[in-house]
Protein backbone atom coordinates (compact mmCIF):
# COMPACT_ATOMS: atom_id res chain seq x y z
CA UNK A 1 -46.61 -107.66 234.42
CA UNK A 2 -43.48 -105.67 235.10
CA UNK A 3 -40.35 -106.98 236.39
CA UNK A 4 -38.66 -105.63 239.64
CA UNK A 5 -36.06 -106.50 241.92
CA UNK A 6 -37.70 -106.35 245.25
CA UNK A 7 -41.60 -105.09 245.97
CA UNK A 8 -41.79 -104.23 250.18
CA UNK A 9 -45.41 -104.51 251.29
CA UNK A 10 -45.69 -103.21 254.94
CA UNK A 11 -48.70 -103.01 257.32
CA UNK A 12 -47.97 -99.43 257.40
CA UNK A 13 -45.66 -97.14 254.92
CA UNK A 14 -44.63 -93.57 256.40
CA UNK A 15 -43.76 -91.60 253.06
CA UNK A 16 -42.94 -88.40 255.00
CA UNK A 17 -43.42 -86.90 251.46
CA UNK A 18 -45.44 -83.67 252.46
CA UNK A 19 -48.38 -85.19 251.14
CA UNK A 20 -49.76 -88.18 252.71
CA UNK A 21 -49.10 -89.06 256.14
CA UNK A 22 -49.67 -92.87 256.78
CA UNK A 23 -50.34 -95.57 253.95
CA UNK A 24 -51.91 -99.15 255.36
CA UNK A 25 -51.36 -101.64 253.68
CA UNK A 26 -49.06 -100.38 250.80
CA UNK A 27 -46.57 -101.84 248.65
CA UNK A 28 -43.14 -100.01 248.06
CA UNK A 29 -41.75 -101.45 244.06
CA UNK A 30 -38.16 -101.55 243.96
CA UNK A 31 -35.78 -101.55 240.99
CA UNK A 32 -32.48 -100.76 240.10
CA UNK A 33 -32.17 -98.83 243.52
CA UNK A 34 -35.17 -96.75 242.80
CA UNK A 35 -38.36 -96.67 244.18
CA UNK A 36 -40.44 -97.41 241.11
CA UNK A 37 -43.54 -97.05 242.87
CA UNK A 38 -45.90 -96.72 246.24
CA UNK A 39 -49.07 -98.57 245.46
CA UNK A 40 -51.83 -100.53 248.00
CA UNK A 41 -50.46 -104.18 247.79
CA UNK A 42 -53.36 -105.71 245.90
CA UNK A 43 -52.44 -103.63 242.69
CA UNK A 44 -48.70 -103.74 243.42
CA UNK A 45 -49.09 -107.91 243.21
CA UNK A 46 -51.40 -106.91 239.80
CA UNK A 47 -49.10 -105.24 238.26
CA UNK A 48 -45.56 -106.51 239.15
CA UNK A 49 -43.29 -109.39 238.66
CA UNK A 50 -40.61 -109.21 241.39
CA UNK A 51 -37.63 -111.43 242.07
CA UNK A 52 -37.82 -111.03 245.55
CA UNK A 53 -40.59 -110.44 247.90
CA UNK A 54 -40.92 -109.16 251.66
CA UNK A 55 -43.63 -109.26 253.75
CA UNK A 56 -43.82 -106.95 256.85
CA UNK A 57 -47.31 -107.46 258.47
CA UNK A 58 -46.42 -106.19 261.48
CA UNK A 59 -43.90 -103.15 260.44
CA UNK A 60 -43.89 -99.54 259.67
CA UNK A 61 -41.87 -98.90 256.82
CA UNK A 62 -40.03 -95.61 256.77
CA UNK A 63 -37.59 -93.55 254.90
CA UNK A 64 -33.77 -94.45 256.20
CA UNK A 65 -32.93 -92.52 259.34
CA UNK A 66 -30.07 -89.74 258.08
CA UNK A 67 -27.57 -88.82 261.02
CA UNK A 68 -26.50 -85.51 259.96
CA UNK A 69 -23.86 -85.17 262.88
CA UNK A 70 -21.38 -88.15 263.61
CA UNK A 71 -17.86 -88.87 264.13
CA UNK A 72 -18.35 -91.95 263.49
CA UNK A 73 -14.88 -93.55 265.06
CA UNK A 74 -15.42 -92.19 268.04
CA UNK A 75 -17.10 -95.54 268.71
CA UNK A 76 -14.14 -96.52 269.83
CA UNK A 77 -13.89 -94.51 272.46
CA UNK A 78 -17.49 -95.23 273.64
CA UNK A 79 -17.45 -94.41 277.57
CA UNK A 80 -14.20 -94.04 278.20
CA UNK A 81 -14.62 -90.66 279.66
CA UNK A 82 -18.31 -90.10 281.18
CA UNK A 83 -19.68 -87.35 283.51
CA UNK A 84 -17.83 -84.11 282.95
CA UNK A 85 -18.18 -80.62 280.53
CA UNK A 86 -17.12 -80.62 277.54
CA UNK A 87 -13.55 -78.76 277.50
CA UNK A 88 -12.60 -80.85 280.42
CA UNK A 89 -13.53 -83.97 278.19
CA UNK A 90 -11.86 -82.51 275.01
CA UNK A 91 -8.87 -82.04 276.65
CA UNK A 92 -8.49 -84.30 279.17
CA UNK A 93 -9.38 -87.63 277.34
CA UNK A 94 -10.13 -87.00 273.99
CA UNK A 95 -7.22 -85.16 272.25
CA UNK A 96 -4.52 -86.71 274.66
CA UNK A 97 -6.57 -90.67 273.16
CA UNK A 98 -6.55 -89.44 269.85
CA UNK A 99 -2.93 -87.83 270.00
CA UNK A 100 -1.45 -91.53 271.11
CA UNK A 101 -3.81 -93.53 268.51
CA UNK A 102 -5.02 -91.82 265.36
CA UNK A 103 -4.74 -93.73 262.91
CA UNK A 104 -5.57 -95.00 259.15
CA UNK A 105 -6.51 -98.56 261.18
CA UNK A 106 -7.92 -97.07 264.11
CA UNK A 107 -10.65 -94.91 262.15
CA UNK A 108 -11.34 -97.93 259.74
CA UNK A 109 -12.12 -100.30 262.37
CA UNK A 110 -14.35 -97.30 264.53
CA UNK A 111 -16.05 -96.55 261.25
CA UNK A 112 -17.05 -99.91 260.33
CA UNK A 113 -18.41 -100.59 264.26
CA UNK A 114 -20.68 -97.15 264.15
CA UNK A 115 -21.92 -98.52 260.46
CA UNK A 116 -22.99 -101.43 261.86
CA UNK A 117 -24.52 -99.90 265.07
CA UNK A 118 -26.10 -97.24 262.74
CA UNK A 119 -27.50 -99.94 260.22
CA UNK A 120 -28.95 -102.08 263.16
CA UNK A 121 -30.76 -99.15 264.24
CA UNK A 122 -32.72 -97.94 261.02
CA UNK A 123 -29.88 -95.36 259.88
CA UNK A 124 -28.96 -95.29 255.69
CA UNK A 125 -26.74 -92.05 255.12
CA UNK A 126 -25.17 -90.50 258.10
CA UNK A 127 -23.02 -86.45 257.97
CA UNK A 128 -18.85 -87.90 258.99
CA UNK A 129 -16.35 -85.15 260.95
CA UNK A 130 -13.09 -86.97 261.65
CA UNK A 131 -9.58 -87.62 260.38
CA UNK A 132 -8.40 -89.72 257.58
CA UNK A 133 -12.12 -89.16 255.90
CA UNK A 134 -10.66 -90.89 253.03
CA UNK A 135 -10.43 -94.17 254.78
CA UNK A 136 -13.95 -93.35 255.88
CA UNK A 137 -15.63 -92.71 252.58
CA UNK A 138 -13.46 -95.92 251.70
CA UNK A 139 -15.12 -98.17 254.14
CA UNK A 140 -18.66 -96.59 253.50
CA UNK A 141 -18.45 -97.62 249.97
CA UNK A 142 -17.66 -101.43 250.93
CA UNK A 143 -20.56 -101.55 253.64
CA UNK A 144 -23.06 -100.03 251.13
CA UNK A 145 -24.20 -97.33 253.54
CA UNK A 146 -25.04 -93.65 252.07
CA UNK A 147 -22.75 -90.52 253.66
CA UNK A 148 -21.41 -86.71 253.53
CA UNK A 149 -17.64 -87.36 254.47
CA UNK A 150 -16.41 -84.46 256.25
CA UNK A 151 -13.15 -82.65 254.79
CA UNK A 152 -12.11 -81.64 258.30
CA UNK A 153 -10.09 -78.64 259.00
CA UNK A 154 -8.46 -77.19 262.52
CA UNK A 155 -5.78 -75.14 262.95
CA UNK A 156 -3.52 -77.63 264.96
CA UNK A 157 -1.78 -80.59 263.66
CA UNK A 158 -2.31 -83.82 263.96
CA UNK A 159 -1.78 -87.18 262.60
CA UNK A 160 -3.44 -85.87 259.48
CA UNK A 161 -2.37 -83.00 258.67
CA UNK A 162 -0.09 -80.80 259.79
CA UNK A 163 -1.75 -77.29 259.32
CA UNK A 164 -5.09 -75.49 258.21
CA UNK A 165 -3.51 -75.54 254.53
CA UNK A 166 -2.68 -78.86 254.90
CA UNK A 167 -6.04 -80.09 255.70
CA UNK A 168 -7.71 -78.08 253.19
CA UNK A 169 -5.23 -79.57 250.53
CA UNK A 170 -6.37 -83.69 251.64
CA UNK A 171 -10.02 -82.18 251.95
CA UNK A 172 -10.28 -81.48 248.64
CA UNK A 173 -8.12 -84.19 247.12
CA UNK A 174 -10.79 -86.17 248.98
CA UNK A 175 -13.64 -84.34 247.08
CA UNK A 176 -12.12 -84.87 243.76
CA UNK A 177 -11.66 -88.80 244.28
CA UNK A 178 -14.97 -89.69 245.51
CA UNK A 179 -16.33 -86.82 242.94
CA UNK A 180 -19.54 -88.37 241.23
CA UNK A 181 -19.81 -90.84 243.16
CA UNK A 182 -23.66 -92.12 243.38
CA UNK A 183 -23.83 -92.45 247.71
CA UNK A 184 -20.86 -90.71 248.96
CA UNK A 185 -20.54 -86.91 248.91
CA UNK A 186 -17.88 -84.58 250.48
CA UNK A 187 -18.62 -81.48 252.75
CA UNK A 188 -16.32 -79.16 254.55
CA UNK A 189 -16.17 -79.89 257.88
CA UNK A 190 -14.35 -77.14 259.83
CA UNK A 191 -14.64 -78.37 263.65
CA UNK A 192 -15.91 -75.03 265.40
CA UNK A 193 -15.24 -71.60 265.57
CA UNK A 194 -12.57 -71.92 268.59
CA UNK A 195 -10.56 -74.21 266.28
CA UNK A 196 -10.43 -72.33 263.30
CA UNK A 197 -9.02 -69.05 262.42
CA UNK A 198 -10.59 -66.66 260.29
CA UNK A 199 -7.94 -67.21 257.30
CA UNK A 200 -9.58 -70.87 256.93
CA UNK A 201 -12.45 -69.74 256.72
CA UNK A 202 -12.16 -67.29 254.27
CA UNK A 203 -10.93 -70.08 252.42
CA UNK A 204 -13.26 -72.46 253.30
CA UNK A 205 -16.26 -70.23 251.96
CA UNK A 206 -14.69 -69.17 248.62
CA UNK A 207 -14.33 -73.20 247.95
CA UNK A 208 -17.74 -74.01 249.08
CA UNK A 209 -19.17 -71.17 246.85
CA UNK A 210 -17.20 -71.92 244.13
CA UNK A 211 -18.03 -76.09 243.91
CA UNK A 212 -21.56 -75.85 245.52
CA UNK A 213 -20.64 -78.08 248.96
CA UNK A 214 -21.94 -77.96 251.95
CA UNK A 215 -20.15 -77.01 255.67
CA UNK A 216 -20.50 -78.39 258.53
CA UNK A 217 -18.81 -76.88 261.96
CA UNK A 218 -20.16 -76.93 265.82
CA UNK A 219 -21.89 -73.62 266.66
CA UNK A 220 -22.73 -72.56 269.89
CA UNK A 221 -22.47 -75.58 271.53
CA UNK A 222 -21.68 -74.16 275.02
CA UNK A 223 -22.09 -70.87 276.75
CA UNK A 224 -18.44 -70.72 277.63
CA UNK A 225 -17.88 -70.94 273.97
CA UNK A 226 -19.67 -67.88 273.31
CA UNK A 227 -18.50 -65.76 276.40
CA UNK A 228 -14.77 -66.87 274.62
CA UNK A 229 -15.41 -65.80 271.54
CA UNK A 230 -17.01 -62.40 272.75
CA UNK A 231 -13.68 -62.31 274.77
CA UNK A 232 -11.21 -62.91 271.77
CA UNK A 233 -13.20 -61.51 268.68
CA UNK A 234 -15.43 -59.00 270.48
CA UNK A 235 -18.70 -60.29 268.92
CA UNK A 236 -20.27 -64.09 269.74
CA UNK A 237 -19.69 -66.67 267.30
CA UNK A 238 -22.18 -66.40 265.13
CA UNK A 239 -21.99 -62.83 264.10
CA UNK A 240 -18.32 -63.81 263.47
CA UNK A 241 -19.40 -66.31 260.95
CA UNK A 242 -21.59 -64.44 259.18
CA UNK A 243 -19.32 -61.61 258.66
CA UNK A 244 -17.03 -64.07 257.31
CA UNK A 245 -19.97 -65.03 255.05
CA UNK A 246 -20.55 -68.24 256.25
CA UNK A 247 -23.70 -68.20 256.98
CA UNK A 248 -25.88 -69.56 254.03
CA UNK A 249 -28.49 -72.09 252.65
CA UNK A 250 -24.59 -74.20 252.79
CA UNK A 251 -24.39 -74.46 256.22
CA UNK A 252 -25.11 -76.78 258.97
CA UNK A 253 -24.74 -75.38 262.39
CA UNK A 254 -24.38 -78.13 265.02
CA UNK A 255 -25.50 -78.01 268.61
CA UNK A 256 -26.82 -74.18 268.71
CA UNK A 257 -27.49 -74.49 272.15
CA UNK A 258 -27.17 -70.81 273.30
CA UNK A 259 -29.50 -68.35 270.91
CA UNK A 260 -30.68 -65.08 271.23
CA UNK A 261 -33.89 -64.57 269.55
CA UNK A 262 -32.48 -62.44 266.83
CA UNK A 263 -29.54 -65.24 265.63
CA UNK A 264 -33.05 -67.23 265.44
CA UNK A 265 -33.96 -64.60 262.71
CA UNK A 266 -30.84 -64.15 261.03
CA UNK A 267 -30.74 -68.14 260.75
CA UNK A 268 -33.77 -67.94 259.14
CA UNK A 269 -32.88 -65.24 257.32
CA UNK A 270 -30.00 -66.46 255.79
CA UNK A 271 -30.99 -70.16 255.65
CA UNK A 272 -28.78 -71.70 258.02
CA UNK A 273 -29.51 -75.44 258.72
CA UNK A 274 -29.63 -76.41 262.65
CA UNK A 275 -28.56 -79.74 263.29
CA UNK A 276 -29.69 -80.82 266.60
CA UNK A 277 -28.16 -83.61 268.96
CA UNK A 278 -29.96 -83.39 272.34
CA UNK A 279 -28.24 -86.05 274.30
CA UNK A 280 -25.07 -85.37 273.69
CA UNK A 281 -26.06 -82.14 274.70
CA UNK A 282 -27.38 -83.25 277.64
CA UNK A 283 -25.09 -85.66 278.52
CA UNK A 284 -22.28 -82.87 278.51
CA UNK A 285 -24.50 -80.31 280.32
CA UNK A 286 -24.15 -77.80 277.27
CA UNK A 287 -27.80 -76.68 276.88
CA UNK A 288 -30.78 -77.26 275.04
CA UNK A 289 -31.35 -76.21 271.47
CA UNK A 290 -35.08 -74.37 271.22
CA UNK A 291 -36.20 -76.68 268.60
CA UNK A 292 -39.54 -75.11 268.31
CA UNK A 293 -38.54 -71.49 268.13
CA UNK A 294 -36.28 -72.58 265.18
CA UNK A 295 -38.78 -74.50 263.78
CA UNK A 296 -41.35 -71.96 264.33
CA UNK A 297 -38.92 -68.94 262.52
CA UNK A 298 -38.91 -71.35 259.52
CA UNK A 299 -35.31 -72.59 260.45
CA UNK A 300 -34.55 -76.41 258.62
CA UNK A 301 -33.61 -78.30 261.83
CA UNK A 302 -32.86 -81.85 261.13
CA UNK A 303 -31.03 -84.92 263.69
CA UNK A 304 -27.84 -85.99 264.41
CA UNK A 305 -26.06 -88.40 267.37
CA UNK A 306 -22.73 -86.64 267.78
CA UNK A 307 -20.29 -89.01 268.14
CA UNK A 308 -20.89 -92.67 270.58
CA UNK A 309 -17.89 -90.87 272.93
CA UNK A 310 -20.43 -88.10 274.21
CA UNK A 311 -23.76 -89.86 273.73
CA UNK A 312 -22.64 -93.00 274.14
CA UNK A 313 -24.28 -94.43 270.85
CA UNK A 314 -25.77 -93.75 267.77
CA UNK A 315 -29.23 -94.46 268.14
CA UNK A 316 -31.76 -92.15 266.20
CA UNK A 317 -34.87 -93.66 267.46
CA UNK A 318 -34.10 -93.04 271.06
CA UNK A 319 -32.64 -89.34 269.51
CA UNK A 320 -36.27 -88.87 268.15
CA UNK A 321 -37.66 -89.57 271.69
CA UNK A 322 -35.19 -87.35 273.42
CA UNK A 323 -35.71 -84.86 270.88
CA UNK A 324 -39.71 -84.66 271.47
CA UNK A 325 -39.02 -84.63 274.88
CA UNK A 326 -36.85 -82.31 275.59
CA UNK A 327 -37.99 -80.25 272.83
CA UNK A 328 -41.69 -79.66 274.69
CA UNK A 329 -40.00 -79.06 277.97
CA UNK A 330 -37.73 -75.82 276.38
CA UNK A 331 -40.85 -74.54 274.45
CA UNK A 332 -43.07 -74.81 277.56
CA UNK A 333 -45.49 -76.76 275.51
CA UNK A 334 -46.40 -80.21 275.10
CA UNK A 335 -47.51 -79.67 271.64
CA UNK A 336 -44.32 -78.65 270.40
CA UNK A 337 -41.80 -80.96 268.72
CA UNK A 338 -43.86 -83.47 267.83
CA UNK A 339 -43.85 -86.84 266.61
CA UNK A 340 -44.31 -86.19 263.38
CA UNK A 341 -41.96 -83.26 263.04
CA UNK A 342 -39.09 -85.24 264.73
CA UNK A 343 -39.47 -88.04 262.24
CA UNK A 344 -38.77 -85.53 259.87
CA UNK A 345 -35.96 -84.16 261.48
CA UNK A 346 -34.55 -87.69 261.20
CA UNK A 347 -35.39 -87.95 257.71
CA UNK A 348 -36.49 -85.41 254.84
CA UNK A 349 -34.99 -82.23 257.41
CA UNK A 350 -31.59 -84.18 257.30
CA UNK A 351 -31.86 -84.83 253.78
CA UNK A 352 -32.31 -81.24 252.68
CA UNK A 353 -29.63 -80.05 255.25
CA UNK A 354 -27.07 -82.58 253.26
CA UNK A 355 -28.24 -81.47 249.79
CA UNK A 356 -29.81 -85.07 249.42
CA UNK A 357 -33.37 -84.31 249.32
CA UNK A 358 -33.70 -85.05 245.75
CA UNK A 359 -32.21 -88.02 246.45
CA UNK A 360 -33.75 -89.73 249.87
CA UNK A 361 -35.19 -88.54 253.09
CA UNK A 362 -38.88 -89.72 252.04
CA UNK A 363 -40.04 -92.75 250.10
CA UNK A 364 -41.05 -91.45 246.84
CA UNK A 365 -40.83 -92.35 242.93
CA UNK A 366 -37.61 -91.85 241.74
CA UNK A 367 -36.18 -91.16 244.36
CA UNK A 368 -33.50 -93.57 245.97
CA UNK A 369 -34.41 -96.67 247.72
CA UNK A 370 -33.44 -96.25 251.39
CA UNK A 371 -35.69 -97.72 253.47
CA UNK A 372 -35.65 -99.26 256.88
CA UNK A 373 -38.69 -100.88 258.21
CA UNK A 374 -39.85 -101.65 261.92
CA UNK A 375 -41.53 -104.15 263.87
CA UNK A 376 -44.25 -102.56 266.36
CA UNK A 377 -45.81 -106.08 267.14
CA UNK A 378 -43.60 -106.28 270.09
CA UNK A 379 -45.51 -106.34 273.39
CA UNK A 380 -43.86 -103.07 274.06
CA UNK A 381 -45.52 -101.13 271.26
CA UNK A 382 -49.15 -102.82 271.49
CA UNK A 383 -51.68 -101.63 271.21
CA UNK A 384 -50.82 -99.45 267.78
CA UNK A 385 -53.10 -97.03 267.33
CA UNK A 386 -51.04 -94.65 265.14
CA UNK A 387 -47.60 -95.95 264.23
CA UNK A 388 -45.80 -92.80 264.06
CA UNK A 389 -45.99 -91.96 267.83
CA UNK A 390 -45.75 -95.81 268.50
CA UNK A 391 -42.16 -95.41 266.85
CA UNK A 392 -40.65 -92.01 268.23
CA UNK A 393 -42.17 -92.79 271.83
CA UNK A 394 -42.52 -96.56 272.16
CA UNK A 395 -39.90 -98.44 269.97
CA UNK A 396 -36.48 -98.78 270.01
CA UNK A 397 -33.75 -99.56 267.78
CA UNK A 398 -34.18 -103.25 268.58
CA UNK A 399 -36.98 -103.28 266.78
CA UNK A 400 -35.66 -102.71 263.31
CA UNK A 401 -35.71 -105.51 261.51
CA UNK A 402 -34.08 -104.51 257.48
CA UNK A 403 -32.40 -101.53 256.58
CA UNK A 404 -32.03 -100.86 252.43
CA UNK A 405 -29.77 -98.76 251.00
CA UNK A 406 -29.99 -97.88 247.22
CA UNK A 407 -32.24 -100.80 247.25
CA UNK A 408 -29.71 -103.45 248.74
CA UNK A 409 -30.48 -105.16 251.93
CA UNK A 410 -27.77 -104.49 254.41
CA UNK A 411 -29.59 -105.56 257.22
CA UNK A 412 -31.58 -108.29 256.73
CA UNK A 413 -34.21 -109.73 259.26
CA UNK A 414 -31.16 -108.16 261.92
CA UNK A 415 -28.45 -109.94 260.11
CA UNK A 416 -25.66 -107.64 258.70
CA UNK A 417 -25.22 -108.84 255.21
CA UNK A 418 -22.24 -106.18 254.24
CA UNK A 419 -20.10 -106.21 257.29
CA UNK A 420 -18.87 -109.21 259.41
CA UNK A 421 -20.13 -108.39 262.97
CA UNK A 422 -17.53 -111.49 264.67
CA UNK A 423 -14.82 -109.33 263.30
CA UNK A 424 -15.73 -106.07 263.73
CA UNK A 425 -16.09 -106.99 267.41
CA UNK A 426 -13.02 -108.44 267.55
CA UNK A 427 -11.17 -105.66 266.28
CA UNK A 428 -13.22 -103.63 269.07
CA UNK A 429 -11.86 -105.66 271.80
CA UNK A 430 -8.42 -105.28 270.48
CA UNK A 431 -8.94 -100.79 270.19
CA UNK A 432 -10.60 -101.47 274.15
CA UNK A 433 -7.58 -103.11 275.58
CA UNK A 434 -5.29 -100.03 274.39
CA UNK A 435 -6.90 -97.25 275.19
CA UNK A 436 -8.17 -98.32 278.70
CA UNK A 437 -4.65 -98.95 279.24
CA UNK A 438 -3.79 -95.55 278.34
CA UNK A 439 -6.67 -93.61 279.52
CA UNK A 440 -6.27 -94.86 283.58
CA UNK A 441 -3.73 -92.18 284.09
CA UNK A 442 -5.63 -89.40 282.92
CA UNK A 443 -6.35 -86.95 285.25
C-alpha cells in the first residue's frame, strides 16, 4: 500500500483530458499537490494508504474552473454603475471611482472578496488586469489560489504609475519577484489598443519575446472602438496589432466582439488566443463574440468573467451557460458551442491560453491538483442523466461544494479555509459606504 495525502472518489470524474470523457465511479490519488493517479475506486482503496479521505457520491469532480479575464478588485465596485455602454461607464464612474480610491488597501481588500467569490464558485487560477498587481500576486499567494498577475500598462497616469515607462518598469520588477514561483505567473497586461500607444507596444513585444510571457489586452470589444481606431490609425485594431507584431501564439485577445471573417483567419493563422466573456458583453451591449466560427477556424477560445463591475460577478458556471447559449444563437445553430466544448473553454482552453496546460486545466497524472467538485443531487439537477450538461445548463455555483488548489482544500464542504469571510465582508461594507458616497453625484 502506498501512502498519499488525500484520495477524492466522486460519483462522476470529468478529466477533460482529450481522451476519456466521463469516469463513474473513479478515484482521483493525491500527493504532494500532484495528481498521482485516476483509478476506479475499488483499486484506488487496493492500492493506497491515504491520510485523508473524501467521499463525493453525489458530485462531479472536475478540473478547477480558470478565469482567464478578471480584474479582480473591481468587486468592489460591484453595481455601482449598471445599464449604460461602455465609454459612458469608463468614464463616467469608473476612472472618476478609481481616480478618488486606488489604492494598495483598496485592491487588497477587492482581491481577497473576488478570491473568495471565485473559490465558492469552482474557480482555482484566474488571468488579473489591475493596479498595484504586486499586492495582488501578494494576496493570491496567502489565499492559496493559482493566477497570471497582469503587469498593466496605459499611457495615462495613475496612482501607480505615472507613465507607459513607468508601468513597464513595476511590471517587470513584478515579474522578477514572483519569478519561479510554483502558482503565480506574470503576463503583460496592456489594457487595449485605445490606451496604449504604439511605442509601448513595441516595447511590450520585444519583452514578451525575449522572456517567453504572455499578453493580455481588450480587442475589439466594441464597434465604436474599431470605427476609432480606423479613424486615428487608418486600419482597425487588429491589423494595427499585428503590424506591431503582436499577434502570436503569446496573446490573449479579450472580448473580440466585432470580426470580419478574415481577422478569424489571421487569428488562426497566427495563433491568437480569444478569451471570451459573454455577459459582460452583454450586459454592456458590446456584441457577441462568434464562438463557433473561432472555434471552427481552429482559434483556442477559452472563458473569462471580466471584472464583477460589468458582469456583476464572477461566476463561471453561469459564464458556461451564457456562453452555450448565446454561442448557438450567433452561429444559428443549436449544435454549436456545446456543453462539452464550453467546459473546456473554462478549463484546458484557459489553461493553454495562460501557458498552464502542462500544469492544470484537466485532471491528469502529474499534473497539478486543482480540482473542484460539484453536487448535482440537488432537486434542481435531478434527474442526471449525463453530468456534463447537468453542470453547464442546470447547476449553479451554489452547488460547489470543495475547491483544491495544488492539492490543498480551500474550500471545504463551502467553508473557506484560507480566507476569513466575517472580515472580508466587513472590509466590503467599509469600501461600500465610500464609494456610494462618492458615486451619487456622478452624472
Amino acid at each position: 500500500m502506498t501512502k498519499i495525502d488525500t484520495l477524492i472518489c466522486a460519483r462522476w470524474i470529468v478529466p477533460v483530458d482529450g481522451d476519456r470523457r466521463l469516469l463513474e465511479d473513479h478515484a482521483v490519488a493525491v500527493h504532494r499537490g500532484s495528481i498521482e493517479a485516476v483509478l476506479p475506486v475499488d483499486q484506488a482503496h487496493e492500492r493506497y494508504t491515504p491520510a485523508e479521505i473524501v467521499e463525493l457520491d453525489r458530485h462531479v469532480l472536475l478540473p478547477g474552473l480558470i478565469n482567464t479575464h478578471t480584474h479582480a478588485a473591481m468587486n468592489l465596485m460591484r453595481g455601482i454603475a449598471n445599464d449604460m455602454p461602455l465609454m459612458p461607464w469608463l468614464t463616467e464612474h469608473i476612472w472618476p471611482i478609481e481616480g478618488a480610491f486606488m489604492s494598495a488597501e483598496f485592491v487588497a481588500d477587492g482581491t481577497d472578496l473576488a478570491m473568495a467569490e471565485m473559490l465558492r464558485g469552482g474557480t482555482t487560477c484566474f488571468n488579473d488586469m489591475y493596479f498595484f498587481p504586486d499586492v495582488v500576486a501578494d494576496r493570491v499567494d496567502h489565499a492559496g489560489m493559482r493566477a497570471a498577475v497582469g503587469m498593466i500598462v496605459i499611457d495615462f497616469p495613475t496612482v501607480w504609475a505615472a507613465n507607459a515607462a513607468e508601468y513597464l518598469e513595476k511590471g517587470l520588477a513584478l515579474r522578477d519577484a514572483w519569478r519561479g514561483h510554483d502558482r503565480i505567473t506574470t503576463v503583460f497586461a496592456p489594457h487595449a489598443p485605445y490606451t496604449v500607444s504604439d511605442g509601448p507596444l513595441n516595447k511590450i513585444r520585444t519583452y514578451a519575446d525575449e522572456m517567453d510571457l504572455r499578453v493580455h489586452m481588450h480587442v475589439h470589444e466594441t464597434a465604436f472602438e474599431v470605427e476609432d481606431s480606423v479613424q486615428k490609425h487608418g486600419e482597425r485594431p487588429l491589423a494595427r496589432l499585428e503590424r506591431l507584431g503582436l499577434l502570436t501564439p503569446g496573446f490573449m485577445a479579450v472580448h473580440m466582439t466585432q470580426l470580419t471573417d478574415t481577422e478569424i483567419a489571421r487569428c488562426a493563422a497566427q495563433g491568437v488566443h480569444v478569451l471570451h466573456s459573454p455577459e459582460s458583453n452583454l450586459k454592456l451591449a458590446s456584441g457577441l463574440c462568434p464562438v463557433q466560427r473561432l472555434l471552427d477556424a481552429g482559434v483556442n477560445v477559452a472563458l473569462g468573467t471580466d471584472g464583477a463591475a460589468s458582469n456583476n460577478d464572477l461566476d463561471m458556471i453561469g459564464e458556461m451557460r451564457t456562453a452555450a447559449f448565446i454561442g448557438k444563437v450567433a452561429a444559428d445553430d443549436a449544435a454549436a458551442v456545446s456543453a462539452d466544448r464550453v467546459l473546456a473553454m473554462a478549463t484546458i482552453n484557459g489553461a493553454k491560453a495562460l501557458g498552464l496546460d502542462h500544469v492544470t486545466g484537466s485532471i491528469v497524472p502529474g499534473k497539478a491538483a486543482d480540482l473542484c467538485a460539484v453536487d448535482l443531487g440537488a432537486i434542481e439537477t435531478q434527474p442526471v442523466f449525463d453530468p456534463v450538461p447537468a453542470l453547464v445548463y442546470n447547476a449553479s455555483r451554489e452547488q460547489v461544494t470543495d475547491t483544491w488548489v495544488a492539492g490543498r482544500r480551500l474550500l471545504a464542504e463551502r467553508r473557506l479555509t484560507t480566507l476569513d469571510e466575517t472580515d472580508i465582508l466587513s472590509r466590503a461594507e467599509h469600501w461600500r459606504t465610500q464609494l456610494a458616497d462618492h458615486d451619487k453625484d456622478a452624472p
